[in-house]
N, C-alpha and C. Protein backbone atom coordinates (compact mmCIF):
# COMPACT_ATOMS: atom_id res chain seq x y z
N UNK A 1 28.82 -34.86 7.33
CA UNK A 1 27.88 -33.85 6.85
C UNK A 1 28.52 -32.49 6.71
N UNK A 2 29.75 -32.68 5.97
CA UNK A 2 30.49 -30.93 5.52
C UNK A 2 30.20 -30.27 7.27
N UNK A 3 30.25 -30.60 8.20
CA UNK A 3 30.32 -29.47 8.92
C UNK A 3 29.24 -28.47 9.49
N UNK A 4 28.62 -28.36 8.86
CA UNK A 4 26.91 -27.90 8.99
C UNK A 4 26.09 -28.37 9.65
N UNK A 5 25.34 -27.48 9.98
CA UNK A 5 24.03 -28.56 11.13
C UNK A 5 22.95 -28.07 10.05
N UNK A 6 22.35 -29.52 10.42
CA UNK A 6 21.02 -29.81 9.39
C UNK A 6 20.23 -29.52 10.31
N UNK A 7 18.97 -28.21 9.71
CA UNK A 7 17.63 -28.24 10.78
C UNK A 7 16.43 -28.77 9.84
N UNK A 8 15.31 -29.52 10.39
CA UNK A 8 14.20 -29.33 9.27
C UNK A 8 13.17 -28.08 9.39
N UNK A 9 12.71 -27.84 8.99
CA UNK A 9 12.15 -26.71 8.52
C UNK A 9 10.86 -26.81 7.76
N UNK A 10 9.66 -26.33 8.37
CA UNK A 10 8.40 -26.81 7.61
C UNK A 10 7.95 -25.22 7.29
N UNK A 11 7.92 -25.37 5.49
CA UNK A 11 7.67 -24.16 4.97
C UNK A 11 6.15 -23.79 4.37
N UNK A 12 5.84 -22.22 5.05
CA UNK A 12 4.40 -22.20 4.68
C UNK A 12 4.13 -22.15 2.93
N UNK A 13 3.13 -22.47 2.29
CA UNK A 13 2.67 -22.27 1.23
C UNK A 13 1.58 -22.49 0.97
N UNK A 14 1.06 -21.14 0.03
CA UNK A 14 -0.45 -20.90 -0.15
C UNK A 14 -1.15 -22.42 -0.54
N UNK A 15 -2.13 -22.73 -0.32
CA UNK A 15 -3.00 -23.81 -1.38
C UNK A 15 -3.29 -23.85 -2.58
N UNK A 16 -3.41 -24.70 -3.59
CA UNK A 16 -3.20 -24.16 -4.69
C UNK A 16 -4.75 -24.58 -4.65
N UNK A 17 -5.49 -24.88 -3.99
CA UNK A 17 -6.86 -24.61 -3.96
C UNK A 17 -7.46 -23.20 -3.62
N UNK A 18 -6.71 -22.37 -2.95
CA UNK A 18 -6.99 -20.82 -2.23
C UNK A 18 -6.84 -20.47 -3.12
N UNK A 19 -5.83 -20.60 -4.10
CA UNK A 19 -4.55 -19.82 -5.03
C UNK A 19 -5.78 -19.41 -6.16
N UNK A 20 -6.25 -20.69 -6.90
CA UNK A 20 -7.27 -20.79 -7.82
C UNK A 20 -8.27 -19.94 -7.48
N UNK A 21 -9.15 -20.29 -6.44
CA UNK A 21 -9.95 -20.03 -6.04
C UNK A 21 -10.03 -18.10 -5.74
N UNK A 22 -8.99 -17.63 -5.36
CA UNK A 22 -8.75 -16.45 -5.49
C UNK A 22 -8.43 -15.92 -6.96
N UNK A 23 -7.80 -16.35 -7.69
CA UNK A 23 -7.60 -15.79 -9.35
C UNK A 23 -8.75 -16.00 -9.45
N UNK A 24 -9.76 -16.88 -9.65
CA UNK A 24 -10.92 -16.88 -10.11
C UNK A 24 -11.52 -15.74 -9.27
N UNK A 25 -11.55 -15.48 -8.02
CA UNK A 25 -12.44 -14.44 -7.97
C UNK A 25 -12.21 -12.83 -8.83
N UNK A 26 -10.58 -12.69 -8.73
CA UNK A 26 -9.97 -11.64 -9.28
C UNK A 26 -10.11 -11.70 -11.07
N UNK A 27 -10.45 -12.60 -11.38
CA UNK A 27 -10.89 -12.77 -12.69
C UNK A 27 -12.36 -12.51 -12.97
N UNK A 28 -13.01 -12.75 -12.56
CA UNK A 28 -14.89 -12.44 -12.40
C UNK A 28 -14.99 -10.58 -12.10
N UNK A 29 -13.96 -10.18 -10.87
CA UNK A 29 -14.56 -8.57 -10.82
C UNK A 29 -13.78 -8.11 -11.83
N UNK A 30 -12.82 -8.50 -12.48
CA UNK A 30 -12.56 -7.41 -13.16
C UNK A 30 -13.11 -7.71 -14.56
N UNK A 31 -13.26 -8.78 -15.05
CA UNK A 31 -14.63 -8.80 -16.06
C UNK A 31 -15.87 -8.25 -15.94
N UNK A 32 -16.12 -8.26 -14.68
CA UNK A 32 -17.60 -7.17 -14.48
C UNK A 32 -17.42 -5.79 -14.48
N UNK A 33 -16.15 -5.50 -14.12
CA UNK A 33 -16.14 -4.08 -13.94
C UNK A 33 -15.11 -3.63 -14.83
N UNK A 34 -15.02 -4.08 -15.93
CA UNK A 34 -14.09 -3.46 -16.78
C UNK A 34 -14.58 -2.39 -17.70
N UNK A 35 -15.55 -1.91 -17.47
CA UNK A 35 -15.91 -0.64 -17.82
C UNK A 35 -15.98 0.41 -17.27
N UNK A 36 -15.16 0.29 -15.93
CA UNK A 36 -15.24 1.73 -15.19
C UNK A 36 -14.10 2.49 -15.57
N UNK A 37 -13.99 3.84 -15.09
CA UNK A 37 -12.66 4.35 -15.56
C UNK A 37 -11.43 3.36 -15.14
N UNK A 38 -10.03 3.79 -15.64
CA UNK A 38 -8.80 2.72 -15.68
C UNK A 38 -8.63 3.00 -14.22
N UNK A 39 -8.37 4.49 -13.78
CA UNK A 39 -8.08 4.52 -12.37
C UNK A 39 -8.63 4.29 -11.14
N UNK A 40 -10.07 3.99 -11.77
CA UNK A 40 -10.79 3.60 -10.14
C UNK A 40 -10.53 2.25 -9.95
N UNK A 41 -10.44 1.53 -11.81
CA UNK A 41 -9.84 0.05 -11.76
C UNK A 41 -8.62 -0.68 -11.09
N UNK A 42 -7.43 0.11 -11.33
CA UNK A 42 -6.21 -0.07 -10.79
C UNK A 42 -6.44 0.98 -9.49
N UNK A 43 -7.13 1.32 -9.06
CA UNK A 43 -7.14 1.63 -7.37
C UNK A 43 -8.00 0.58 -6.33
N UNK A 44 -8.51 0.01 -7.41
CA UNK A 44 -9.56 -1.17 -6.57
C UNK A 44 -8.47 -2.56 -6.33
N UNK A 45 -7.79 -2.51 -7.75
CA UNK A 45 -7.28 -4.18 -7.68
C UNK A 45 -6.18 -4.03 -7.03
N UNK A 46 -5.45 -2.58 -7.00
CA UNK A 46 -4.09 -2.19 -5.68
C UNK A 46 -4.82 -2.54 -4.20
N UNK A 47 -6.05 -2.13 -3.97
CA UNK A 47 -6.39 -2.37 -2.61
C UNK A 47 -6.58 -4.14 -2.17
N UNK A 48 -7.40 -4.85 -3.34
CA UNK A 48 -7.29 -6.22 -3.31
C UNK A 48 -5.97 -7.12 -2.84
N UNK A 49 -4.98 -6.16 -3.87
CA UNK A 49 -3.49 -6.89 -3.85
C UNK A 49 -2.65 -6.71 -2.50
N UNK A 50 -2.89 -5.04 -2.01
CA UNK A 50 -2.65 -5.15 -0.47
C UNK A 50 -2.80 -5.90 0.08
N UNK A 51 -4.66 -6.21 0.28
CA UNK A 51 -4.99 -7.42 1.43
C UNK A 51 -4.65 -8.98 1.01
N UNK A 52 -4.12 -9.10 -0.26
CA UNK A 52 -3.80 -10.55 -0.43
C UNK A 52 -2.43 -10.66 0.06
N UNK A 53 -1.62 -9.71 -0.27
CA UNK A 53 -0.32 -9.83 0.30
C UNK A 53 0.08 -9.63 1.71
N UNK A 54 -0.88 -8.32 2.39
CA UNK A 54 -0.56 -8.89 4.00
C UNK A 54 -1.24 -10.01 4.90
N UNK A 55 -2.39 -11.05 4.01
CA UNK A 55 -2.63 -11.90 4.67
C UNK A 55 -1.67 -13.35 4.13
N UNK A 56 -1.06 -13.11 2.83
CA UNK A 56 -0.45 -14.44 2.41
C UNK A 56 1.19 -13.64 2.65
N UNK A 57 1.33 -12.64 2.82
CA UNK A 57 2.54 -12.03 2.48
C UNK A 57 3.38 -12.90 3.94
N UNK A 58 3.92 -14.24 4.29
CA UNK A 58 4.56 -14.57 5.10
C UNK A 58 6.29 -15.05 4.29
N UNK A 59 7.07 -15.86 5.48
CA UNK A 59 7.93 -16.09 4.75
C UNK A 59 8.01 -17.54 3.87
N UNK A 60 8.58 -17.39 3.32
CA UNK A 60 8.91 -18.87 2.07
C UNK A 60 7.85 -18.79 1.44
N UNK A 61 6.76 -17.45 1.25
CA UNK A 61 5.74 -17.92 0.49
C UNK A 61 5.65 -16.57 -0.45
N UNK A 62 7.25 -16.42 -1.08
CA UNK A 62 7.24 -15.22 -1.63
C UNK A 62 6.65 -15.61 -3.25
N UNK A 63 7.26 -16.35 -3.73
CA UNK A 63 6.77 -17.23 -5.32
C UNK A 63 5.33 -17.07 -5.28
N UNK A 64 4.54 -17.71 -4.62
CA UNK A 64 3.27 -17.87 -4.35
C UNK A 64 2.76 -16.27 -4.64
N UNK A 65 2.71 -15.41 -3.58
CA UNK A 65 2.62 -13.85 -3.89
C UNK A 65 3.10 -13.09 -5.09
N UNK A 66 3.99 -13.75 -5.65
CA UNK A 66 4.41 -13.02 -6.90
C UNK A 66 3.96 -13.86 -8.03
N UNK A 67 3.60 -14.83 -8.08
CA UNK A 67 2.28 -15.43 -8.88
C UNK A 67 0.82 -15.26 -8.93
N UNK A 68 0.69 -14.19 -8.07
CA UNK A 68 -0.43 -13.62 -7.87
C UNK A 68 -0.33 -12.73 -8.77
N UNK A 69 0.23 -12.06 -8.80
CA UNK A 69 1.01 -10.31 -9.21
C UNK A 69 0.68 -11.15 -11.11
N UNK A 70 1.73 -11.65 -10.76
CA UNK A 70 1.87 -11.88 -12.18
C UNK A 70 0.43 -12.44 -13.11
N UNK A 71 -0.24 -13.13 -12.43
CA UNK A 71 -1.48 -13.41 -12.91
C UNK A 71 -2.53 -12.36 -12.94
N UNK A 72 -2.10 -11.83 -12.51
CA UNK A 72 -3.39 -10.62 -11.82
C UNK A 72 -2.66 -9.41 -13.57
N UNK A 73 -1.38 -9.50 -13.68
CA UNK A 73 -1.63 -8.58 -14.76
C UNK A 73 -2.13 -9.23 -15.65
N UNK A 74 -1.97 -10.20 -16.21
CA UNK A 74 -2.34 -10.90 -17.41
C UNK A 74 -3.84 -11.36 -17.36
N UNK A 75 -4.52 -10.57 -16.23
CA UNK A 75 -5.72 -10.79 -16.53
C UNK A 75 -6.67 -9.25 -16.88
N UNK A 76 -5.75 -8.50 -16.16
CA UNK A 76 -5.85 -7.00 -16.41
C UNK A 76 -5.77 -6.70 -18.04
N UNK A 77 -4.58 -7.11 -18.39
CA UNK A 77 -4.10 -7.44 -19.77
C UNK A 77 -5.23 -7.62 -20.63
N UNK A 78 -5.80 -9.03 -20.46
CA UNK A 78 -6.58 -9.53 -21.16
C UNK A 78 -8.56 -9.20 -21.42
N UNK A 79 -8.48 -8.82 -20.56
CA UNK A 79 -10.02 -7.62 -19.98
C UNK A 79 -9.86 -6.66 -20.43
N UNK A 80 -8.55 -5.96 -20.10
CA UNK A 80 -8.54 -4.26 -20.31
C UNK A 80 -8.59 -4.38 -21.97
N UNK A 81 -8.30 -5.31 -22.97
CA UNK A 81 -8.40 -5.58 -23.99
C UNK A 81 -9.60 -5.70 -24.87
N UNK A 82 -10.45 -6.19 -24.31
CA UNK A 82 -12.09 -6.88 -24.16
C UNK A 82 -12.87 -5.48 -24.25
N UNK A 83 -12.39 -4.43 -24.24
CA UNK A 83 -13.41 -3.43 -24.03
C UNK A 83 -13.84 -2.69 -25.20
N UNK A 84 -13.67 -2.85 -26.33
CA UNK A 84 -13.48 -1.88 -27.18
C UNK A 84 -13.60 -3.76 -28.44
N UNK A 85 -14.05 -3.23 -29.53
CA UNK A 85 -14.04 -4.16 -30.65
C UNK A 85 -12.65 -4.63 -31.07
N UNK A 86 -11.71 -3.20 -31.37
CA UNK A 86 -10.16 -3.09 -31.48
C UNK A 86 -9.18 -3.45 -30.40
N UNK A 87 -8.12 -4.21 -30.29
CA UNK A 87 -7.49 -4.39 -29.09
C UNK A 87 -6.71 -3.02 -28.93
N UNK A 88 -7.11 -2.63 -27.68
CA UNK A 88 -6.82 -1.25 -27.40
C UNK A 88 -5.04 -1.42 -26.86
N UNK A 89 -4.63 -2.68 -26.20
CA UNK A 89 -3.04 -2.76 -25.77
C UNK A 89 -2.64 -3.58 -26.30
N UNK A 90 -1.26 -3.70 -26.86
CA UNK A 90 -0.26 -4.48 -27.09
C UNK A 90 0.51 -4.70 -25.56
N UNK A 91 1.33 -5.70 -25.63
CA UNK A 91 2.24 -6.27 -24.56
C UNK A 91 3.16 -5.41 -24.18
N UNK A 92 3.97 -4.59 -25.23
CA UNK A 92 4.16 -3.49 -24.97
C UNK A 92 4.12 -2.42 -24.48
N UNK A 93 2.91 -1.90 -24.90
CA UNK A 93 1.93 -0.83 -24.28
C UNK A 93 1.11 -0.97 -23.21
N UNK A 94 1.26 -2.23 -22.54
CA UNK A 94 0.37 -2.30 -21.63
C UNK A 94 1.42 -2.44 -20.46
N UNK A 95 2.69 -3.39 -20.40
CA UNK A 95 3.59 -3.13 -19.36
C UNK A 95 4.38 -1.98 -19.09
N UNK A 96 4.83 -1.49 -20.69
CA UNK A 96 5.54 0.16 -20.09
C UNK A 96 4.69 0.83 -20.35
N UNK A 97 3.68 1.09 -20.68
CA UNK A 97 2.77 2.27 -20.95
C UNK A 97 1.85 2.11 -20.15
N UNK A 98 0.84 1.24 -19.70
CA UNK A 98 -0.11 1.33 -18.65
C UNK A 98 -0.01 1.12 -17.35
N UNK A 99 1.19 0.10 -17.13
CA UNK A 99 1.30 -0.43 -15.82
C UNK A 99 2.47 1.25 -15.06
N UNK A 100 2.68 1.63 -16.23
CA UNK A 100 3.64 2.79 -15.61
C UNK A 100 2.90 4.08 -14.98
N UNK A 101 1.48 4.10 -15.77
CA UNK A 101 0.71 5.40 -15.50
C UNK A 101 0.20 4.73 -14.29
N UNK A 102 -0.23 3.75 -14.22
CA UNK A 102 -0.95 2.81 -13.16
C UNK A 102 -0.37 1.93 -12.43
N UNK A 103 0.95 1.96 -11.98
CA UNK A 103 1.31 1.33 -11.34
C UNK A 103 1.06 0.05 -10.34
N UNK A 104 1.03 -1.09 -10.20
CA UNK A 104 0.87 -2.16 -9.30
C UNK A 104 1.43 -2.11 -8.10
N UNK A 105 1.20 -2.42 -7.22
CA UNK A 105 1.71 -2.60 -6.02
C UNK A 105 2.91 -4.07 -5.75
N UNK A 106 4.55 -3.96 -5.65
CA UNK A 106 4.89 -5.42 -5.68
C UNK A 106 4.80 -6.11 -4.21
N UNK A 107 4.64 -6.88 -4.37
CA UNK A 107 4.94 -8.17 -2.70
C UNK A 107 6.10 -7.98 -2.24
N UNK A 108 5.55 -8.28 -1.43
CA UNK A 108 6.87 -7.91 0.09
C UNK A 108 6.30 -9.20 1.11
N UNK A 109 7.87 -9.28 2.04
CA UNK A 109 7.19 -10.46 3.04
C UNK A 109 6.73 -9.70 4.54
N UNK A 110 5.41 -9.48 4.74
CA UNK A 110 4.59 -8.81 5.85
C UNK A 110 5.08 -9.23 7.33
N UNK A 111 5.18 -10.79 7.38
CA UNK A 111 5.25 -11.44 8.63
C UNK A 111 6.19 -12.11 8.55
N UNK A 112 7.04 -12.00 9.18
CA UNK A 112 8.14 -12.97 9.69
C UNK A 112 7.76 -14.08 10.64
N UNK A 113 8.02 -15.31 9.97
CA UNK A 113 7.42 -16.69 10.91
C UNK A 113 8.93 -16.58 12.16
N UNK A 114 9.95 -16.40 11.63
CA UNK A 114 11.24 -16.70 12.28
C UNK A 114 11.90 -15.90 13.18
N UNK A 115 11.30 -14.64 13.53
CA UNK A 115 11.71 -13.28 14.34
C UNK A 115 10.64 -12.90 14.74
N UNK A 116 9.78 -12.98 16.25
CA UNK A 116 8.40 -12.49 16.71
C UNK A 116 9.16 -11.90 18.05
């Protein structure tokens, strides 16, 4: 075995029943509330994204958290679009131009399973 010691290792990861089940909720408020101003919007879904990431934010479950992120814009994306008859963003304009005035919050790993 090359020399190496083999350990096994049981790695956490979200459910992809939670996983759903959370985009869907994050998909419902911001369809309801996509008519408030942009900044109370992206100050609400930064506070959401906090508490999803320091309760899922562990280790080996960084993918998982950044599939959040990533879904969570493309739903922002797709709403913040919805408001107006005209599509108010391009793909463009919505990652360097909105996400820049409005910044997202990225994932980080909160808890270390392996150092307490």
């Amino acid at each position: 075995m090359d020399g190496k010691k083999q350990f096994f290792r049981c790695r956490v990861k979200t459910s992809k029943k939670k996983f759903r089940s959370k985009i869907r909720a994050m998909k419902e408020w911001i369809k309801t509330h996509r008519t408030m101003p942009l900044e109370q919007i992206f100050k609400t879904v930064n506070a959401k994204l906090r508490g999803h990431y320091q309760y899922y934010g562990v280790t080996d479950n960084t993918r998982e958290v950044k599939n959040f992120l990533m879904q969570t814009k493309w739903l922002l994306f797709k709403w913040l679009n919805r408001r107006s008859q005209r599509r108010s963003y391009t793909l463009d304009t919505f990652f360097n131009g909105l996400l820049r005035t409005f910044p997202l919050l990225e994932p980080g790993i909160k808890v270390s399973l392996f150092y307490r």
